[in-house]
N, C-alpha and C. Protein backbone atom coordinates (compact mmCIF):
# COMPACT_ATOMS: atom_id res chain seq x y z
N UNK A 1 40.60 15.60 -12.51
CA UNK A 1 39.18 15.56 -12.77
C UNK A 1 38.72 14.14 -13.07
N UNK A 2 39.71 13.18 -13.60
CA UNK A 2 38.85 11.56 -14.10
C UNK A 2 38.88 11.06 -12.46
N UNK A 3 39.33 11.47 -11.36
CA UNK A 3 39.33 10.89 -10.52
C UNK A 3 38.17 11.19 -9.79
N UNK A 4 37.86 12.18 -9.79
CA UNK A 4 36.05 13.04 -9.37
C UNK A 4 34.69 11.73 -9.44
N UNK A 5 34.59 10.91 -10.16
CA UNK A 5 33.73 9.89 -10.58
C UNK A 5 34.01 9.03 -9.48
N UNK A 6 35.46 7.87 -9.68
CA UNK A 6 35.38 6.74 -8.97
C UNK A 6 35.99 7.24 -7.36
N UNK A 7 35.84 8.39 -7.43
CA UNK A 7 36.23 9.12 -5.85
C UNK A 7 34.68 9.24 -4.83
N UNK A 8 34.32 9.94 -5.81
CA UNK A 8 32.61 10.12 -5.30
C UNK A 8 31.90 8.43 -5.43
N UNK A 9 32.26 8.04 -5.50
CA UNK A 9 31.59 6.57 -5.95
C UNK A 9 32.27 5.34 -4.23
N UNK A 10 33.68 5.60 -4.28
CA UNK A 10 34.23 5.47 -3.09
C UNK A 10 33.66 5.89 -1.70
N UNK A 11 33.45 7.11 -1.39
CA UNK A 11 32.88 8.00 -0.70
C UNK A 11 31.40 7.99 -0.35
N UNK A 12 31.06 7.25 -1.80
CA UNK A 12 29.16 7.04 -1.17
C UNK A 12 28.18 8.74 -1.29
N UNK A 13 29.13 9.48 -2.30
CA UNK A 13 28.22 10.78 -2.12
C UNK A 13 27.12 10.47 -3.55
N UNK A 14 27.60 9.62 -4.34
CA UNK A 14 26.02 9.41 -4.66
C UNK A 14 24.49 8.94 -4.52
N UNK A 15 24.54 9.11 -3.25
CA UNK A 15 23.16 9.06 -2.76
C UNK A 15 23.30 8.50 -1.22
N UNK A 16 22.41 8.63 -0.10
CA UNK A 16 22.14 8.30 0.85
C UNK A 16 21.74 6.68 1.16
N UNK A 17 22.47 5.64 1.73
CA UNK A 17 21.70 4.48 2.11
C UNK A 17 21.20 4.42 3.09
N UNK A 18 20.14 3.87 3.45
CA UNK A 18 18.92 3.79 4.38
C UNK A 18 19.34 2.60 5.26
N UNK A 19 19.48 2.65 6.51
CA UNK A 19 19.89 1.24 7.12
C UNK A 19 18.69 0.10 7.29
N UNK A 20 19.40 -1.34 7.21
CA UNK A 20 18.25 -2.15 6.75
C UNK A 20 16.65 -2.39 7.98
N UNK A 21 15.93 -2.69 7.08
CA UNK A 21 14.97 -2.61 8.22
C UNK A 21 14.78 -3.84 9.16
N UNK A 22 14.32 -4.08 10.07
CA UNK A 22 14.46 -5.29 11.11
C UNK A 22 13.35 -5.60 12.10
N UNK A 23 12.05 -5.20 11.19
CA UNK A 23 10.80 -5.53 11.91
C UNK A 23 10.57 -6.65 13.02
N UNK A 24 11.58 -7.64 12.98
CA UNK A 24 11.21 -8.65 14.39
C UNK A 24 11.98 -7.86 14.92
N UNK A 25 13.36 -7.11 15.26
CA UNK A 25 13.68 -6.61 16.08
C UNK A 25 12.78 -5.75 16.85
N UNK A 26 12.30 -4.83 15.89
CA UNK A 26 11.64 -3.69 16.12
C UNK A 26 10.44 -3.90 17.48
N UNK A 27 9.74 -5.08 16.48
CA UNK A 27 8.59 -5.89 17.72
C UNK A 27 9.36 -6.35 19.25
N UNK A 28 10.34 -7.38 18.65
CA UNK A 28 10.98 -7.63 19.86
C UNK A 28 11.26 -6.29 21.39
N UNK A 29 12.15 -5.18 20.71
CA UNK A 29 12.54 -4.40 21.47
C UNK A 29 11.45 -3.62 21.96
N UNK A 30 9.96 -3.20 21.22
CA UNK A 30 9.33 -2.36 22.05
C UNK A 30 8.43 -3.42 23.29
N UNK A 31 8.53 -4.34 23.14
CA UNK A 31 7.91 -5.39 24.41
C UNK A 31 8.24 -5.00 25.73
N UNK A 32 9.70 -4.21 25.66
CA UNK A 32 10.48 -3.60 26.55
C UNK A 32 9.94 -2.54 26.64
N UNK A 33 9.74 -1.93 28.48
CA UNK A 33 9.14 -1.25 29.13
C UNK A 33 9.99 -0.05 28.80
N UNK A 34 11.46 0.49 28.74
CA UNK A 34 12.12 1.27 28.23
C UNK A 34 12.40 1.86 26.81
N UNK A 35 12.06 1.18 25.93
CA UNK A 35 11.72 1.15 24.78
C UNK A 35 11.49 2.74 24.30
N UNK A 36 11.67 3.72 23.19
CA UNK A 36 11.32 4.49 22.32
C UNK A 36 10.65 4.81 21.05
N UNK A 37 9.22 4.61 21.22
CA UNK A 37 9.10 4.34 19.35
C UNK A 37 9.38 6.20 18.76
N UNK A 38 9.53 5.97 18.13
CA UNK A 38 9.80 7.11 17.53
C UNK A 38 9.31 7.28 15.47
N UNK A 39 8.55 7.90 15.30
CA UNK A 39 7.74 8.26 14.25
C UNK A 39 8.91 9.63 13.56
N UNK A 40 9.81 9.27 12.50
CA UNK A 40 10.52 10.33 11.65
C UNK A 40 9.87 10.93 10.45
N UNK A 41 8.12 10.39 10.55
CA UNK A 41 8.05 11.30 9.14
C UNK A 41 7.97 12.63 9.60
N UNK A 42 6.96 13.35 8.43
CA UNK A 42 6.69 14.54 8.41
C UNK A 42 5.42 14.87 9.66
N UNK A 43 5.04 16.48 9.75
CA UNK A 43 3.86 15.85 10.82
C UNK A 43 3.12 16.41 10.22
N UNK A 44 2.61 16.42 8.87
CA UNK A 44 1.45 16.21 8.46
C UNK A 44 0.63 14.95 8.31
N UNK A 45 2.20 14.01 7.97
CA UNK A 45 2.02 12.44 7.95
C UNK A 45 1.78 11.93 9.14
N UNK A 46 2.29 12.63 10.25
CA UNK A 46 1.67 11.98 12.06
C UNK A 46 0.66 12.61 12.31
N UNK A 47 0.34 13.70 11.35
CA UNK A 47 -1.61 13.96 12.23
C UNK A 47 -2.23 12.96 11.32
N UNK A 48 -1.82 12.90 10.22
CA UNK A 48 -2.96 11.47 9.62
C UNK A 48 -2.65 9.82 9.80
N UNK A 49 -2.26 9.85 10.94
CA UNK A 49 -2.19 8.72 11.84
C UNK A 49 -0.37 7.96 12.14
N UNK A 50 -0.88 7.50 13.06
CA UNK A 50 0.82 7.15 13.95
C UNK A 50 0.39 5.67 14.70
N UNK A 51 1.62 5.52 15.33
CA UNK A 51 1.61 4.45 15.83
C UNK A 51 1.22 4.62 17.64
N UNK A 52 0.40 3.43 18.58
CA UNK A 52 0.08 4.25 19.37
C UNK A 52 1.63 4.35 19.81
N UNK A 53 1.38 5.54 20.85
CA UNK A 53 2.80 5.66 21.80
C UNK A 53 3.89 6.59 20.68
N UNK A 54 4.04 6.61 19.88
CA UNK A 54 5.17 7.45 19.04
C UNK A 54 5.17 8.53 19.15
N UNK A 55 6.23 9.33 19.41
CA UNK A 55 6.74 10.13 19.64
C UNK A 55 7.31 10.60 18.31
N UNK A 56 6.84 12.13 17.39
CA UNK A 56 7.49 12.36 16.69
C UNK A 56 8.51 13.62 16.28
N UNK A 57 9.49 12.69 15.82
CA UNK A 57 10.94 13.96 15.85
C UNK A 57 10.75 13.70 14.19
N UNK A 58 10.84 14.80 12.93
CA UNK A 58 11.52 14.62 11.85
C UNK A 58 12.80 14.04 11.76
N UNK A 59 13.26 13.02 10.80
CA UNK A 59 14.23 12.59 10.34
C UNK A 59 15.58 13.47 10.64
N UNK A 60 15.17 14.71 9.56
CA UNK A 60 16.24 15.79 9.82
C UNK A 60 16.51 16.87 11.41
N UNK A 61 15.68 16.47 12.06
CA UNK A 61 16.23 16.87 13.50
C UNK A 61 16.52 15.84 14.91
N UNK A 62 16.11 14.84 14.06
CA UNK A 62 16.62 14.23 15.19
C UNK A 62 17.77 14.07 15.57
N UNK A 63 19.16 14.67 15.55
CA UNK A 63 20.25 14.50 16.16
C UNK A 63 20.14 15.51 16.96
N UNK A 64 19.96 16.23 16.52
CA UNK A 64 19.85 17.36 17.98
C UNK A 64 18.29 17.43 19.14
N UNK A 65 17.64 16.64 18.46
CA UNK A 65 17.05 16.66 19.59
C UNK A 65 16.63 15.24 20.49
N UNK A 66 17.52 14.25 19.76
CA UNK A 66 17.47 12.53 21.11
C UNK A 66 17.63 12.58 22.06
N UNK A 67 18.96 13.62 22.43
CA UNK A 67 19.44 13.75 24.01
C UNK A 67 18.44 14.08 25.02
N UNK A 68 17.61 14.86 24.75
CA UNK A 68 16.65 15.39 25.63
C UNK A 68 15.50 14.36 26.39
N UNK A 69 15.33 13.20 24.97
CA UNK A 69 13.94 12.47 25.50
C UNK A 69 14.93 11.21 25.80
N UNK A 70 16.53 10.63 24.94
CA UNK A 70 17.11 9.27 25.72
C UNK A 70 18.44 10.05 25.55
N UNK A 71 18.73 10.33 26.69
CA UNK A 71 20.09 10.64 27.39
C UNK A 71 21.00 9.44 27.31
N UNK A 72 19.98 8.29 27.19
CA UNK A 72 20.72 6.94 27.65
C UNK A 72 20.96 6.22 26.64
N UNK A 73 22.18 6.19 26.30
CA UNK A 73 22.39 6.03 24.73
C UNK A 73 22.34 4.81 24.57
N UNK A 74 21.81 3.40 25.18
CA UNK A 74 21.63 2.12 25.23
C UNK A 74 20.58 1.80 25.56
N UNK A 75 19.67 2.71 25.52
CA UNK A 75 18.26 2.51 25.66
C UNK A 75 17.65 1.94 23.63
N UNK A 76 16.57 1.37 23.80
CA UNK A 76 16.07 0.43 22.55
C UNK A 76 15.26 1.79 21.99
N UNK A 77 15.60 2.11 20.95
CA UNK A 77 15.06 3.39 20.16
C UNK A 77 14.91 2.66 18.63
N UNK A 78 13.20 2.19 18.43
CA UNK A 78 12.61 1.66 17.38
C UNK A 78 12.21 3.13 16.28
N UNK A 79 12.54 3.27 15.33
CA UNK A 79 12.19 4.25 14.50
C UNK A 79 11.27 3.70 13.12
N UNK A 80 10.42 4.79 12.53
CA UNK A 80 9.55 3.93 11.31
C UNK A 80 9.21 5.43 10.67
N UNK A 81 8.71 5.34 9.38
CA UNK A 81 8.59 6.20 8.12
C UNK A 81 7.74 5.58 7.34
N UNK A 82 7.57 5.97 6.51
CA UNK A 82 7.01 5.84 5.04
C UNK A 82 7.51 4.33 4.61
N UNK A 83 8.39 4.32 4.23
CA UNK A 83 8.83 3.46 3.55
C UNK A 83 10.34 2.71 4.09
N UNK A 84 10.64 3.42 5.17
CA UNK A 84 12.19 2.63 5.75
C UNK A 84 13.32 3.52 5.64
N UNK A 85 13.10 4.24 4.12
CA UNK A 85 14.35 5.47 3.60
C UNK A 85 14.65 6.72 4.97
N UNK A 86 13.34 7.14 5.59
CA UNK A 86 14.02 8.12 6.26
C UNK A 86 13.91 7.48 7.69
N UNK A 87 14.15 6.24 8.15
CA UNK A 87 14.07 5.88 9.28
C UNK A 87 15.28 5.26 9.55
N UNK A 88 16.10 5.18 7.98
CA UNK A 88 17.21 4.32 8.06
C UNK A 88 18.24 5.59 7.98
N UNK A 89 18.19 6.78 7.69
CA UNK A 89 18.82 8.13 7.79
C UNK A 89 18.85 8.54 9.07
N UNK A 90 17.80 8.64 10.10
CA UNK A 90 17.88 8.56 11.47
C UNK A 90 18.82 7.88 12.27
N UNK A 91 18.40 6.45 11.78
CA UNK A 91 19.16 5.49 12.58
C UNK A 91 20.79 5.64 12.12
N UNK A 92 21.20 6.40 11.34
CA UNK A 92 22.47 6.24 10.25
C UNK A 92 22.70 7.41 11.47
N UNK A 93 22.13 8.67 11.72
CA UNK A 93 22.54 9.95 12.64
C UNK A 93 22.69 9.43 13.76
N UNK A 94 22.26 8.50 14.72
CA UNK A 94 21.47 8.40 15.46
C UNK A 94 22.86 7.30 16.65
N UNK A 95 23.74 6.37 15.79
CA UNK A 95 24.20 5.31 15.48
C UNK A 95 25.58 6.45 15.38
N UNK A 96 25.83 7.60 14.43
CA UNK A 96 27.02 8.27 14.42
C UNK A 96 27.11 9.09 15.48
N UNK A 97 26.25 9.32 16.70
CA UNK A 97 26.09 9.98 17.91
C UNK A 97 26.40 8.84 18.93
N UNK A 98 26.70 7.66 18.83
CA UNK A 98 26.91 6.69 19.68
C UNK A 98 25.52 5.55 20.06
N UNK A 99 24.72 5.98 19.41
CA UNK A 99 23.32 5.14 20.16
C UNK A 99 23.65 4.02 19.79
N UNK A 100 23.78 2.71 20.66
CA UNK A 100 23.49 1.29 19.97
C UNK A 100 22.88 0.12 20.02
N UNK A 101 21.52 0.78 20.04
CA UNK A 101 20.45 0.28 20.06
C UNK A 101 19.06 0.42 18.99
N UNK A 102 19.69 0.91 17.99
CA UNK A 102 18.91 1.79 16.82
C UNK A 102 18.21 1.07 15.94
N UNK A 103 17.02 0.94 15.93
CA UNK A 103 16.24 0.06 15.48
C UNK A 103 15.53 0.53 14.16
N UNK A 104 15.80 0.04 12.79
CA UNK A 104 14.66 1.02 11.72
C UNK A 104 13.66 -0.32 11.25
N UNK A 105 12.08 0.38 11.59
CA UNK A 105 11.47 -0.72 11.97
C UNK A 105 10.55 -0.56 10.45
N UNK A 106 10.87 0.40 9.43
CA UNK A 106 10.51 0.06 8.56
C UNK A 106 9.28 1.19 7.82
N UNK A 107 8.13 0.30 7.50
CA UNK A 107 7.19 1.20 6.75
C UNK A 107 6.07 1.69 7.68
N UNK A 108 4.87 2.33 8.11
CA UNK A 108 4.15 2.75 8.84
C UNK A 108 3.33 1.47 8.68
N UNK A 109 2.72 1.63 7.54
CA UNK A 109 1.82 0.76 6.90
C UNK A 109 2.63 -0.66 7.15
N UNK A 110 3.74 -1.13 7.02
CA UNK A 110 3.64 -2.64 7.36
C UNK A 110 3.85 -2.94 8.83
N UNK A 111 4.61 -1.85 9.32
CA UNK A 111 4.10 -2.28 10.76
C UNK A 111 3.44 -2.19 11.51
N UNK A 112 2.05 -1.48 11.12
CA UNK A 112 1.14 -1.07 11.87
C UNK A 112 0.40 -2.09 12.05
N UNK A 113 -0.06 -3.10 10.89
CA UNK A 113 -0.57 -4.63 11.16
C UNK A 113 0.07 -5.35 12.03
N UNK A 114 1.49 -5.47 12.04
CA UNK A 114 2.28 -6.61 12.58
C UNK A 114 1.99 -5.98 14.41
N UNK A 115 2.05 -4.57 15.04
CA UNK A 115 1.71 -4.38 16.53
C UNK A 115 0.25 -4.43 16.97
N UNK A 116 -0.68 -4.29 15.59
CA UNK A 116 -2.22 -4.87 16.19
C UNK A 116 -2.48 -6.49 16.51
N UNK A 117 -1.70 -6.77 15.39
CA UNK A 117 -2.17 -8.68 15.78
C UNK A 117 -0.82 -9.19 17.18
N UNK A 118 -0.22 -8.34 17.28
CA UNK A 118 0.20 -8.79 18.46
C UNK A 118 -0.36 -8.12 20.16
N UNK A 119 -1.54 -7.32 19.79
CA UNK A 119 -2.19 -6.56 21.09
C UNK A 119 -2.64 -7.80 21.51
């Protein structure tokens, strides 16, 4: 039982990390005509506004359902949320399915400025 603590601590089951966010990537890769944005919040949070072009899958289903819209697991798949936490859980699923191109582009709200001043 004293091993239960620095075991779980090893293991990372105290809590989920979010992979880091990479907003010039993010910009960079959707410039590309192949490109995926993809919107993981909730969709109450995508009827009260999105990014244009996003496509939204919840966080928690998107492993089972990427294959359908990128088969092509080297295709540039930009993801964004709230705050980065559930875009970096995506990209964490997303990344353990082979994708490697997984982009977590961060907060709604900060990147929604950074793709208008670049229209």
């Amino acid at each position: 039982m004293r091993l239960a603590l620095p075991l779980a601590c090893l293991l990372g089951i105290s809590g989920a990390q979010a992979g880091e966010v990479d907003q010039q990537a993010a910009l960079t890769a959707l410039q590309r005509d192949d490109s995926l944005l993809i919107d993981v919040r909730s969709a109450e949070e995508f009827a009260d506004g999105a990014l244009p072009g996003a496509i939204r899958i919840g966080h928690e289903e998107i492993a089972t359902r990427i294959a359908k819209l990128s088969p092509d697991k080297n295709r540039p798949l930009v993801l964004y949320c709230r705050s980065g936490r559930r875009s970096g859980l995506a990209q964490q699923s997303l990344e353990e399915l082979g994708y490697s191109q997984v982009i977590n582009a961060g907060a709604y709200d900060e990147l929604r400025p950074l793709l208008e001043a670049g229209e």
